[in-house]
C-alpha atoms as a PDB file:
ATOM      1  CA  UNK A   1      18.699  -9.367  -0.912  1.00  0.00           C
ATOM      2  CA  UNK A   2      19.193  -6.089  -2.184  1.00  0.00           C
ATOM      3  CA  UNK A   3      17.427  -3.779   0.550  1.00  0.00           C
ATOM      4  CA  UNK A   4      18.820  -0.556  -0.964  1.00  0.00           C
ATOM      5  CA  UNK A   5      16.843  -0.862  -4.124  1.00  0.00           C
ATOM      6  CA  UNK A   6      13.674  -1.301  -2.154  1.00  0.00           C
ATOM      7  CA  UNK A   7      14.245   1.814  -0.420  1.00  0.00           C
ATOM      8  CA  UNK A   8      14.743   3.313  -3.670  1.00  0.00           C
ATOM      9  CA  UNK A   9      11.557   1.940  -5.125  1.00  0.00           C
ATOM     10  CA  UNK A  10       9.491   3.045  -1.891  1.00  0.00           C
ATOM     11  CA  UNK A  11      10.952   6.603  -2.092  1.00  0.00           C
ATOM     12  CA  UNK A  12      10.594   6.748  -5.957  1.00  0.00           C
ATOM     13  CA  UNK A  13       6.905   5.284  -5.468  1.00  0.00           C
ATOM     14  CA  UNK A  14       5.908   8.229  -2.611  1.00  0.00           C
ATOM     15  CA  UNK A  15       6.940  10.920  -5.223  1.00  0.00           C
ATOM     16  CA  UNK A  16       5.226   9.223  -8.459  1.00  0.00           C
ATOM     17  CA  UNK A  17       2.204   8.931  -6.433  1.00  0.00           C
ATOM     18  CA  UNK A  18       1.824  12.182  -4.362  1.00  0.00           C
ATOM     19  CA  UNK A  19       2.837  13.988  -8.139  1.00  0.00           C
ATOM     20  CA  UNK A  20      -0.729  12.412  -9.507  1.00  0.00           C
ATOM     21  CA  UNK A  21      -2.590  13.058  -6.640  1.00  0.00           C
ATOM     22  CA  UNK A  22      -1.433  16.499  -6.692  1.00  0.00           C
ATOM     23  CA  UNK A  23      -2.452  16.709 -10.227  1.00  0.00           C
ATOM     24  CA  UNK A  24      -6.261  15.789  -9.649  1.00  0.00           C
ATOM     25  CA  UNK A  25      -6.225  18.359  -6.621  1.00  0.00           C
ATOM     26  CA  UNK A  26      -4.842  21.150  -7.323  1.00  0.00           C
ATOM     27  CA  UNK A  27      -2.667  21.338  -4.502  1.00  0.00           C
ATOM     28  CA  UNK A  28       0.992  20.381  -3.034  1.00  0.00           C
ATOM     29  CA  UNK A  29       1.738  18.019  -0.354  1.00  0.00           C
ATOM     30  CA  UNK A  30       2.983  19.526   2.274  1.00  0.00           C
ATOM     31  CA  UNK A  31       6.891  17.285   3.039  1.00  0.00           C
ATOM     32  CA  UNK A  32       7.746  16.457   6.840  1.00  0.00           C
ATOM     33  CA  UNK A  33      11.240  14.314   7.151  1.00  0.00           C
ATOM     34  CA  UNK A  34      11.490  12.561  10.475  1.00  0.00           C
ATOM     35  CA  UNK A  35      13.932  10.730  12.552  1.00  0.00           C
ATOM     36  CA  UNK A  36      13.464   8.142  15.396  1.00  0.00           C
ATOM     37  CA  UNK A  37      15.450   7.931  18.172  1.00  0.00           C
ATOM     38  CA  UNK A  38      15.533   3.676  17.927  1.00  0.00           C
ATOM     39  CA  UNK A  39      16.616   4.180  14.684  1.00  0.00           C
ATOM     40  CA  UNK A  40      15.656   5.331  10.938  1.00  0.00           C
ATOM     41  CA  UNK A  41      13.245   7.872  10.218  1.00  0.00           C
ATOM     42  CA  UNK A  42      10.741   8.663   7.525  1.00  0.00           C
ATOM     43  CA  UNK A  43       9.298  10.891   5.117  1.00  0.00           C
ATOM     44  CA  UNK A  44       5.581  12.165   5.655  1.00  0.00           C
ATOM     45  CA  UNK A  45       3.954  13.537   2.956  1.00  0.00           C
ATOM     46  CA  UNK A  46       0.320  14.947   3.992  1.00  0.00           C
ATOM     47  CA  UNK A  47      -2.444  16.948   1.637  1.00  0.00           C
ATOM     48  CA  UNK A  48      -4.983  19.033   3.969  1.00  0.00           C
ATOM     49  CA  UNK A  49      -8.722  20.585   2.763  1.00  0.00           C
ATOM     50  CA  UNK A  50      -7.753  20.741  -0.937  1.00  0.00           C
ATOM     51  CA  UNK A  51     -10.627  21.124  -3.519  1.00  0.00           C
ATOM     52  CA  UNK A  52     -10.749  16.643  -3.882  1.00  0.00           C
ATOM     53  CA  UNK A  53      -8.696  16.062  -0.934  1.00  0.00           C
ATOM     54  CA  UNK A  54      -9.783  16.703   2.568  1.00  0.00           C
ATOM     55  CA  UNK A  55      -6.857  14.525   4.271  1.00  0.00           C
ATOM     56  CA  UNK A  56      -4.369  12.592   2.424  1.00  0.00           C
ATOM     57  CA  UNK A  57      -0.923  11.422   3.452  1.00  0.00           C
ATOM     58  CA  UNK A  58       1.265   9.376   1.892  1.00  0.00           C
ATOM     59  CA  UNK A  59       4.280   7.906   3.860  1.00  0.00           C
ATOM     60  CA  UNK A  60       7.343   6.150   3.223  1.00  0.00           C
ATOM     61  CA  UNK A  61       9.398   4.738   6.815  1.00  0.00           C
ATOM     62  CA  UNK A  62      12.253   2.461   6.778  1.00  0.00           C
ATOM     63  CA  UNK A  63      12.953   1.424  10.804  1.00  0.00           C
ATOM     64  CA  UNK A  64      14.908  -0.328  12.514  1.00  0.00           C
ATOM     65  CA  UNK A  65      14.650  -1.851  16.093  1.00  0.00           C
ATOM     66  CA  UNK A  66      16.547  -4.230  18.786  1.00  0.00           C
ATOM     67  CA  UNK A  67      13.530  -6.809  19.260  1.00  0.00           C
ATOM     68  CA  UNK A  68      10.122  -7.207  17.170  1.00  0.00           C
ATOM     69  CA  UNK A  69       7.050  -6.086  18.757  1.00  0.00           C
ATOM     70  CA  UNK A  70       3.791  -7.814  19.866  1.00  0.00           C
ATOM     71  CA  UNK A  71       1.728  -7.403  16.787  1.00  0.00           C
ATOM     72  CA  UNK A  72       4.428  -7.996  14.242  1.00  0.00           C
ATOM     73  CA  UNK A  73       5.386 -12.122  16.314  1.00  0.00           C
ATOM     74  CA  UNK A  74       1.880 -12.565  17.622  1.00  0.00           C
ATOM     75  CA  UNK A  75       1.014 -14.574  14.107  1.00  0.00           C
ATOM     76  CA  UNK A  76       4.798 -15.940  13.861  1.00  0.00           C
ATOM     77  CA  UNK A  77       6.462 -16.743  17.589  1.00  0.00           C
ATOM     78  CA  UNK A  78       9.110 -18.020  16.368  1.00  0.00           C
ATOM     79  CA  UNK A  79      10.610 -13.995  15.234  1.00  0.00           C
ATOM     80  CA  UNK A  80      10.242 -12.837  19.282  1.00  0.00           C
ATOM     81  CA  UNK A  81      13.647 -11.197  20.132  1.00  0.00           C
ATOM     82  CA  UNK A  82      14.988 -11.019  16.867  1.00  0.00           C
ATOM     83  CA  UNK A  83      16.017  -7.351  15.781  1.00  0.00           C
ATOM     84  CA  UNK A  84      14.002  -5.764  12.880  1.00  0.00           C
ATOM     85  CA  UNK A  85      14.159  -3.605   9.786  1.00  0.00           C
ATOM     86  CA  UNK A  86      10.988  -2.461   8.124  1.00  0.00           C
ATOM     87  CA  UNK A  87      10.425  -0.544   5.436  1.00  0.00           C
ATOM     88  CA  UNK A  88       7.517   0.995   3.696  1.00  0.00           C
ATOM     89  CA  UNK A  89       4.849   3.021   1.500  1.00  0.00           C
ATOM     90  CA  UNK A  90       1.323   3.272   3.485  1.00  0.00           C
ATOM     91  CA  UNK A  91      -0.914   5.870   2.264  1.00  0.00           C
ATOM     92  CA  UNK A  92      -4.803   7.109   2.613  1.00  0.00           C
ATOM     93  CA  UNK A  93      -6.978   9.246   0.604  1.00  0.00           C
ATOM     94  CA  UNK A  94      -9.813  11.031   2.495  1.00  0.00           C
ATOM     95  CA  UNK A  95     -11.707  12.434  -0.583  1.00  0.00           C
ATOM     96  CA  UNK A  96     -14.091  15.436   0.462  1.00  0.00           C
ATOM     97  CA  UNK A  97     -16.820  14.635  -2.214  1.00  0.00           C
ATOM     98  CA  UNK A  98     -19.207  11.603  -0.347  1.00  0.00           C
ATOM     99  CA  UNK A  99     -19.031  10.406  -3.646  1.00  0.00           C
ATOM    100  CA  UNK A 100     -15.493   9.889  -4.181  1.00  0.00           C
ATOM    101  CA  UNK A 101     -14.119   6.960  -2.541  1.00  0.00           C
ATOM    102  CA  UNK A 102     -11.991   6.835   0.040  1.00  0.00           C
ATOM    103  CA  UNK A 103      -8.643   4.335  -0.563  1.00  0.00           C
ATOM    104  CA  UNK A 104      -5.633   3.073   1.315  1.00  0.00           C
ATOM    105  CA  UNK A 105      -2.637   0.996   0.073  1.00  0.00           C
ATOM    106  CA  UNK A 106       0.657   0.358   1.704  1.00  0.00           C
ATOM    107  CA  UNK A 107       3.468  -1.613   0.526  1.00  0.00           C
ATOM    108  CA  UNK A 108       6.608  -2.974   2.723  1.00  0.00           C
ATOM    109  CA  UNK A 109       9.412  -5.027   3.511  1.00  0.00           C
ATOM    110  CA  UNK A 110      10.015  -6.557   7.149  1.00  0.00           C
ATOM    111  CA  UNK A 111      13.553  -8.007   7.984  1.00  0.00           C
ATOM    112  CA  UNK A 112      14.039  -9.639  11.013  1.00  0.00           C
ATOM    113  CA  UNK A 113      18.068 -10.437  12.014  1.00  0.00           C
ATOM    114  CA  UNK A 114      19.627 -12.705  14.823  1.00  0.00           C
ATOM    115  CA  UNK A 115      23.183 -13.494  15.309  1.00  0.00           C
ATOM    116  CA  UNK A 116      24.791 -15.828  13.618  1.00  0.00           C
ATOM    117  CA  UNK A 117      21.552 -16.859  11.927  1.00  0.00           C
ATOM    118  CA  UNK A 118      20.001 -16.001   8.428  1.00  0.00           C
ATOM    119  CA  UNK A 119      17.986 -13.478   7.769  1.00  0.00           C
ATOM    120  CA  UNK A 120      14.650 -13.762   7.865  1.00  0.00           C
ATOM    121  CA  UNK A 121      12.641 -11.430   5.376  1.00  0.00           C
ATOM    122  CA  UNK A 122       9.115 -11.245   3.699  1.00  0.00           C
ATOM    123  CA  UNK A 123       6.908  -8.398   1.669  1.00  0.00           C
ATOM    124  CA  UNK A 124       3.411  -7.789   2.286  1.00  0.00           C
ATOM    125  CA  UNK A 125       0.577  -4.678   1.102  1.00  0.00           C
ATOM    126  CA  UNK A 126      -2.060  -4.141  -1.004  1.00  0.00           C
ATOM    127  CA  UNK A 127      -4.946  -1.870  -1.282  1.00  0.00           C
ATOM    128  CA  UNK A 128      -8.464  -1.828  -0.302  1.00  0.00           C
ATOM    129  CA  UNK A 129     -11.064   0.778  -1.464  1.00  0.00           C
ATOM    130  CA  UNK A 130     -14.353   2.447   0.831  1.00  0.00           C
ATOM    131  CA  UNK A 131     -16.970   3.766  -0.835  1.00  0.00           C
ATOM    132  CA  UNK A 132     -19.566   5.711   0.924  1.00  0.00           C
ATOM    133  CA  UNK A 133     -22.242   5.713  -2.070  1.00  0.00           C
ATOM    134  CA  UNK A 134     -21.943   2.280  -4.510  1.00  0.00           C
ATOM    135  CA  UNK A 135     -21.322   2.171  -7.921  1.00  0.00           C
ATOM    136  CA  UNK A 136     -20.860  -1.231  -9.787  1.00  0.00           C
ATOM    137  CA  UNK A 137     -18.419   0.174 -12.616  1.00  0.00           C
ATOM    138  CA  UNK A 138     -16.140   2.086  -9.951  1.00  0.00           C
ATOM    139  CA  UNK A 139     -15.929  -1.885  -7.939  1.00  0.00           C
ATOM    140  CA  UNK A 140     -15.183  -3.576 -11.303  1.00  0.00           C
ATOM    141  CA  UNK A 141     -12.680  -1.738 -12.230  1.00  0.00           C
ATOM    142  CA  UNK A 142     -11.106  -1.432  -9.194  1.00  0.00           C
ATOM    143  CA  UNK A 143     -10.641  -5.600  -9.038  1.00  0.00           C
ATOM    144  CA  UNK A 144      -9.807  -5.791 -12.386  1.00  0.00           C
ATOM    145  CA  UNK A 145      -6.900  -3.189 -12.319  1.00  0.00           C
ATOM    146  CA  UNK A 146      -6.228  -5.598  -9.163  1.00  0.00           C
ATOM    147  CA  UNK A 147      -6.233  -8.483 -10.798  1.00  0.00           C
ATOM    148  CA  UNK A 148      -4.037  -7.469 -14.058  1.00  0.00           C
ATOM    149  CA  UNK A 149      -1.270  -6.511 -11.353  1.00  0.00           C
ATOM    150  CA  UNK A 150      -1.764  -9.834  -9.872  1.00  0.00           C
ATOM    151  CA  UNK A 151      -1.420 -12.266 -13.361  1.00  0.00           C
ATOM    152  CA  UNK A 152       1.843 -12.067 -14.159  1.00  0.00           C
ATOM    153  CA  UNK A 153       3.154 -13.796 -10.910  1.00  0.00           C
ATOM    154  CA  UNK A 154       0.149 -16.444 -11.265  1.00  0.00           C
ATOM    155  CA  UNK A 155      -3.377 -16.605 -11.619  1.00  0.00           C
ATOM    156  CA  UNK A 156      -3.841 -18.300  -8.201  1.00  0.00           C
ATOM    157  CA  UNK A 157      -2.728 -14.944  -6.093  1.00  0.00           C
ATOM    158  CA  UNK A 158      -5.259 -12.172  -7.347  1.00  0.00           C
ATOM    159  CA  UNK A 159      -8.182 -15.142  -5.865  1.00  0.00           C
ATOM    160  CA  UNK A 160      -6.248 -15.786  -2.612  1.00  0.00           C
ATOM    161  CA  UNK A 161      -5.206 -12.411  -2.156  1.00  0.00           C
ATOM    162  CA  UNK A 162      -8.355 -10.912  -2.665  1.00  0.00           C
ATOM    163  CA  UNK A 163     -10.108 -13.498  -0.379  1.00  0.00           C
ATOM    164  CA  UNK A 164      -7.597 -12.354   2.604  1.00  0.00           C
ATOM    165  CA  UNK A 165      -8.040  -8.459   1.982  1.00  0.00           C
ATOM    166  CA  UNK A 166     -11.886  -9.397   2.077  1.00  0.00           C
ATOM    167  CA  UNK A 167     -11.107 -11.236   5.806  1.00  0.00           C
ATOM    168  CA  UNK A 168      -8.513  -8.580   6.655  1.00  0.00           C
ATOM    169  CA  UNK A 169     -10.452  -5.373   6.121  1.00  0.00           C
ATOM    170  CA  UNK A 170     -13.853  -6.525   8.309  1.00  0.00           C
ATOM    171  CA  UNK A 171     -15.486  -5.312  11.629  1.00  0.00           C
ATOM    172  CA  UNK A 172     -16.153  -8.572  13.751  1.00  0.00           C
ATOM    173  CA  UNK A 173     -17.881  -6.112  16.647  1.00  0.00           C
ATOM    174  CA  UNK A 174     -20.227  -4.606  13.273  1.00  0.00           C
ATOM    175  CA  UNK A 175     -20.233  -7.914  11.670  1.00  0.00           C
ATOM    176  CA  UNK A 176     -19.593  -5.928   7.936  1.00  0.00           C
ATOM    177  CA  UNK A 177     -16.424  -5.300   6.166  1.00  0.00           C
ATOM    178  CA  UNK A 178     -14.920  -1.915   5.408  1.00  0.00           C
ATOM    179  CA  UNK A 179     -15.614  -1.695   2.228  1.00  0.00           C
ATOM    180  CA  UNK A 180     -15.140  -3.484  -1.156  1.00  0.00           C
ATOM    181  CA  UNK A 181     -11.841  -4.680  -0.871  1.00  0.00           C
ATOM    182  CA  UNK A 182      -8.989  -5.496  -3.342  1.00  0.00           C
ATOM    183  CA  UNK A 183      -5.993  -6.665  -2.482  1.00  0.00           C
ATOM    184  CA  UNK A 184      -3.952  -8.050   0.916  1.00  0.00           C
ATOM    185  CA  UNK A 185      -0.912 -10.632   1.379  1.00  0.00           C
ATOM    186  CA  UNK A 186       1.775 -10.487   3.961  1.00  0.00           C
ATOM    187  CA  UNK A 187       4.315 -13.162   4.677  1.00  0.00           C
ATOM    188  CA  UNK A 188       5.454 -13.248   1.006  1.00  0.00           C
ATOM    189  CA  UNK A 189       8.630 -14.769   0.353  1.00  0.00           C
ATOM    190  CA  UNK A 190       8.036 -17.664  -1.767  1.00  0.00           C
ATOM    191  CA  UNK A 191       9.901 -17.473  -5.235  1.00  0.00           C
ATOM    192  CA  UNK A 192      12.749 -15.659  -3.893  1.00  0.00           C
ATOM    193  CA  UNK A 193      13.980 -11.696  -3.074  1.00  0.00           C
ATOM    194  CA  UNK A 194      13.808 -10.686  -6.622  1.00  0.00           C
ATOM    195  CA  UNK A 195      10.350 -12.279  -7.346  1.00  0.00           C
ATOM    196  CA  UNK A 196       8.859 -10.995  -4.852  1.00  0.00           C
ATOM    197  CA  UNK A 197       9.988  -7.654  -5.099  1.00  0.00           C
ATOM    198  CA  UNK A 198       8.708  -7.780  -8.510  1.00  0.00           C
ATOM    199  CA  UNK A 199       5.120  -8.275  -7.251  1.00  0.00           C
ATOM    200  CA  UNK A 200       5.954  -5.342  -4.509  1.00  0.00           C
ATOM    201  CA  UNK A 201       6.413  -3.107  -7.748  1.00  0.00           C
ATOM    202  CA  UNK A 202       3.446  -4.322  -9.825  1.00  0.00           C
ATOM    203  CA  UNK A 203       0.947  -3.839  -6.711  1.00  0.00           C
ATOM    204  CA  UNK A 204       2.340  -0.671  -5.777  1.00  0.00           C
ATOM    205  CA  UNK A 205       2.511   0.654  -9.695  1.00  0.00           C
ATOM    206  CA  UNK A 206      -1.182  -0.453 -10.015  1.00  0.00           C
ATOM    207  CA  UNK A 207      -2.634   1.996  -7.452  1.00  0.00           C
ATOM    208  CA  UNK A 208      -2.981   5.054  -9.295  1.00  0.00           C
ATOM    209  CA  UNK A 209      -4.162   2.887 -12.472  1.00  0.00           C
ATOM    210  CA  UNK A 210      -6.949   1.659 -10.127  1.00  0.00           C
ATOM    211  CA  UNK A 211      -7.749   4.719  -8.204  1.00  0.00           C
ATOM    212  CA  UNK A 212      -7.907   7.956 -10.334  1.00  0.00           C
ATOM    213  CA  UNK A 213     -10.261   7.113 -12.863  1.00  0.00           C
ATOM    214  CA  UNK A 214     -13.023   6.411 -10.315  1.00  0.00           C
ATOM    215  CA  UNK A 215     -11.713  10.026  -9.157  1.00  0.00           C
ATOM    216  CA  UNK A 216     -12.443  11.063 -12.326  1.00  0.00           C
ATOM    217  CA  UNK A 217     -15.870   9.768 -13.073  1.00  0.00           C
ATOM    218  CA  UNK A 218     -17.090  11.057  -9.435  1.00  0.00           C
ATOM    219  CA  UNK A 219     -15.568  14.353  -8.257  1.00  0.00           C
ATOM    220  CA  UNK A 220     -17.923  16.013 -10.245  1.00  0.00           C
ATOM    221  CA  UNK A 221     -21.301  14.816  -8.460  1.00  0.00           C
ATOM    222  CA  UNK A 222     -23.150  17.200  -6.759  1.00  0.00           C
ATOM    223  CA  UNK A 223     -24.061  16.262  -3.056  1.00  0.00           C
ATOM    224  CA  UNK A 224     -25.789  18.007  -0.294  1.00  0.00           C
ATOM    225  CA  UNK A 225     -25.918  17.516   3.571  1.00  0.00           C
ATOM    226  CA  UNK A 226     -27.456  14.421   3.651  1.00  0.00           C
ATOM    227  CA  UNK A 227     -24.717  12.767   1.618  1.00  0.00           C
ATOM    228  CA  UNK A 228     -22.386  14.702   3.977  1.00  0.00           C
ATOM    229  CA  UNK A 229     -23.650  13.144   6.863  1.00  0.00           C
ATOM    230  CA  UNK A 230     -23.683   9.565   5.426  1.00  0.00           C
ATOM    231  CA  UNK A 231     -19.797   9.894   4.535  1.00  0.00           C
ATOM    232  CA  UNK A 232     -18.731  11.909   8.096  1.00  0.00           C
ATOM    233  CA  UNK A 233     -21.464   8.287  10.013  1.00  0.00           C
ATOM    234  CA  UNK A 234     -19.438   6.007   7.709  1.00  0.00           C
ATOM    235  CA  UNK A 235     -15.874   7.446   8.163  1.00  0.00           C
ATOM    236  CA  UNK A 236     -16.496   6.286  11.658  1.00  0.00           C
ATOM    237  CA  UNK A 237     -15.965   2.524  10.502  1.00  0.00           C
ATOM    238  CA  UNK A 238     -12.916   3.269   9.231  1.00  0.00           C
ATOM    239  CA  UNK A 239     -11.712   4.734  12.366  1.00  0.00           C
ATOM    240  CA  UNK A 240     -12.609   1.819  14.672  1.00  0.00           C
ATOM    241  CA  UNK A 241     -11.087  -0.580  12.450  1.00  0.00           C
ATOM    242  CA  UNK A 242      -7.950   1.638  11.816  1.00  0.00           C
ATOM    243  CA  UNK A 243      -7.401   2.161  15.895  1.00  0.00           C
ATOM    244  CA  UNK A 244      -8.358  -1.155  17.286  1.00  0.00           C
ATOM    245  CA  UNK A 245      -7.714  -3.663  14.343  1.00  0.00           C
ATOM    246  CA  UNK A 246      -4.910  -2.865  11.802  1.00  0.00           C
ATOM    247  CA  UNK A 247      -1.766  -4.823  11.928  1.00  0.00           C
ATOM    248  CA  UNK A 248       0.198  -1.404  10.446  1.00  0.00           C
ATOM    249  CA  UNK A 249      -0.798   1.536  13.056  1.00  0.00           C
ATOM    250  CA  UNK A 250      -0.811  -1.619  16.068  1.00  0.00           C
ATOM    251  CA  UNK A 251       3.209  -2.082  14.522  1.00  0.00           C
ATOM    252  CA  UNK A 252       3.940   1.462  14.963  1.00  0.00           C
ATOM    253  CA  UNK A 253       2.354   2.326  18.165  1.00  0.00           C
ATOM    254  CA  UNK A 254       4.168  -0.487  19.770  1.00  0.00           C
ATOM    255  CA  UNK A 255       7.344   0.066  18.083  1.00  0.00           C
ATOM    256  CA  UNK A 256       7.540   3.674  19.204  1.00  0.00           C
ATOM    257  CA  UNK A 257       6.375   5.084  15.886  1.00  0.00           C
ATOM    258  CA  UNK A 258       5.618   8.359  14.947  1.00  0.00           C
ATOM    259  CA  UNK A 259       2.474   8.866  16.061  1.00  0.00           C
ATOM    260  CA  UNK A 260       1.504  12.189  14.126  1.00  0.00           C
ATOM    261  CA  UNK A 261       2.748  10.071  10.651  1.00  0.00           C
ATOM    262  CA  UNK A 262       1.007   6.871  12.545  1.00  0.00           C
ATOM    263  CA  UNK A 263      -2.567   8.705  12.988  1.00  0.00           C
ATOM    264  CA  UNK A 264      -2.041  10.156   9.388  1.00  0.00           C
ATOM    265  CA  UNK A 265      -4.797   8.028   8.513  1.00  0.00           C
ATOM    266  CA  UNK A 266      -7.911   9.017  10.370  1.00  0.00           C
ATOM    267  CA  UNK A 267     -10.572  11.680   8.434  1.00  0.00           C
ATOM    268  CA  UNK A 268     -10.299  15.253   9.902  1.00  0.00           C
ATOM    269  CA  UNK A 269     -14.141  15.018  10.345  1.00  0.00           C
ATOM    270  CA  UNK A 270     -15.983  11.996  11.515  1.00  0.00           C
ATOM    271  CA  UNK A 271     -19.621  11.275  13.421  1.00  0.00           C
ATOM    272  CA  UNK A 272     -21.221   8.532  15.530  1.00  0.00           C
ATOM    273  CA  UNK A 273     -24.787   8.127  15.788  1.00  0.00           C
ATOM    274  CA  UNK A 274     -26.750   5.846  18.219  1.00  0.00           C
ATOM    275  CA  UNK A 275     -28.051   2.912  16.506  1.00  0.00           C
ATOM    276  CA  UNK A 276     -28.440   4.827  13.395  1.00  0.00           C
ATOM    277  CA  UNK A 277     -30.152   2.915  10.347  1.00  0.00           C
ATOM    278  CA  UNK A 278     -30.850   4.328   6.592  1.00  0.00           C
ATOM    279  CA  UNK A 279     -33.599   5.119   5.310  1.00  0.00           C
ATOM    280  CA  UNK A 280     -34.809   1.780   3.144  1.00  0.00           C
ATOM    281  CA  UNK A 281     -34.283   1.354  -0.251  1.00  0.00           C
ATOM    282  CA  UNK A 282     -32.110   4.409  -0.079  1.00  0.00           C
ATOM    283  CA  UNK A 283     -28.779   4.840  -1.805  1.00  0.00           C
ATOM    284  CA  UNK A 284     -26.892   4.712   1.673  1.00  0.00           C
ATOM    285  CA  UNK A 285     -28.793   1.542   2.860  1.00  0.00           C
ATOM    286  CA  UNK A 286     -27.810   0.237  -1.123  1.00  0.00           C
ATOM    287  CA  UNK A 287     -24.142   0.532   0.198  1.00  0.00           C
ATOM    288  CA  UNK A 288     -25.043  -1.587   2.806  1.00  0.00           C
ATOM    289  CA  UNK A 289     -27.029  -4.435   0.952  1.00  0.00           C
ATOM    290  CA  UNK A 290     -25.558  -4.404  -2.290  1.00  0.00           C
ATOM    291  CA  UNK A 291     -21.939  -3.772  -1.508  1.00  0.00           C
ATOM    292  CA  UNK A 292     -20.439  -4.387   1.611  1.00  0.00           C
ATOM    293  CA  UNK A 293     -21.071  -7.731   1.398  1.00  0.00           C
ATOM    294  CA  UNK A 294     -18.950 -10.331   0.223  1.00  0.00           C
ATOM    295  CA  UNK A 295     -18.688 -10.539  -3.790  1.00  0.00           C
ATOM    296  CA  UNK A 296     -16.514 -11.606  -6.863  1.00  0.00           C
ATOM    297  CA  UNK A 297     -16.532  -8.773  -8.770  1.00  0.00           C
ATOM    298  CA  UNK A 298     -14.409  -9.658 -11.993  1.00  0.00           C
END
């Protein structure tokens, strides 16, 4: 179990990725380094009101603790009290065009260590993308890129793992997902260290490859306020399910995380509405009907 070279490959990742993104923008991320008092630190990495970026951050952490907390041993017991390393890339991309997607991926290692005992490790990550206005080729490509980084290590895991991001990433209290999906698996250990470090790599190598054409094709589109508004209503899904749903910012909180790298991930700009509806047979209520609904798209 070689832990160094993962730290290496999640610090090598943050820069490969924040390079490209700075590429489409324009603009330079703006570096914060970070200890914690518990133990570790991390590196913060955040974009702010570039010309294609409103908000993006991308993260790497690598923690360390004396006992696991609630949301990391409330689906496995049997780690309560055990001391923990974790270690990470999480990032999210808060385009400012409503036509541009937003997307999130993350990609980590948890180690959890008791006395005289073995270590117990696993990897889990993935990527999911939100689209505010829906476009068939943008989904399709998306899985597929998904799907390539998925076939070398079997043709069973792209299906399984993009069934769980599709159970993962949904709203019980809105009854609708998040968006379109893509990838999520946690747990992963089967295979051994190396193998599944391997798939680590090839999920968190894909990203880019899956992300910045649809950038491409859709930062150009002219919008107005009413596509505005649709994107600031629909950002507000992503912020209920980031605060009272996701495993990651639930493991931080609780762990004494940073909470400025933590909260990274909500929009700078976001709007409720009382029982707002579209309009029907409108673009925005297409998003609704046509695309946040479950779907095999390749």
């Amino acid at each position: 179990m070689d832990i160094q070279a993962v730290k290496d490959y999640l610090l090598g990742l943050q820069d490969a990725i924040c390079d490209e993104l700075s590429d489409l923008d324009g603009s330079t991320f703006v570096t914060d380094a970070w200890d914690r008092p518990e133990g570790g630190g991390g590196r913060s990495r955040v974009l702010a009101d570039g010309a294609l970026i409103e908000k993006g951050g991308v993260n790497f952490s690598h923690v360390q603790g004396a006992s696991m907390p609630g949301s990391a041993t409330a689906h496995r017991p049997e780690l309560a009290g055990r001391s923990f390393q974790a270690m990470g890339v999480s990032l999210v991309i808060h385009p400012k065009n409503p036509y541009v997607p937003t997307s999130h991926a993350n990609v980590r290692l948890f180690v959890a260590e008791k006395e005289d005992e073995a270590p117990i490790w696993w990897f889990g990550g993935g990527y999911d993308l939100t689209p505010y206005y829906g476009f068939e080729e943008d989904c399709v490509e998306w899985h597929r890129t998904a799907k390539l980084a998925c076939e070398p290590f079997g043709e069973e895991l792209y299906p399984k793992y993009k069934h769980w991001c599709d159970e993962y990433f949904y709203l019980p209290h809105r009854q609708e997902p998040r968006g379109v999906g893509g990838l999520f698996y946690d747990d992963l250990n089967a295979g051994g260290f190396d193998h599944c470090f391997g798939f680590m790599r090839s999920v968190g190598d894909s990203y880019m490859r899956a992300y910045r054409p649809i950038v491409e094709r859709r930062r150009g589109l002219a919008y107005g306020e009413r596509e505005r508004h649709w994107q600031l209503y629909r950002r507000g899904r992503y912020v209920e399910f980031n605060l009272v749903f996701d495993r990651g910012t639930l493991f931080g909180l609780q762990s004494n995380g940073r909470t400025e790298s933590i909260l990274m991930s909500l929009p700078p700009l976001v709007r409720w509405e009382y029982s707002y509806q579209p309009q029907p047979d409108s673009p925005e209520a297409d998003l609704l009907t046509n695309y946040l609904v479950p779907k095999e798209w390749v």
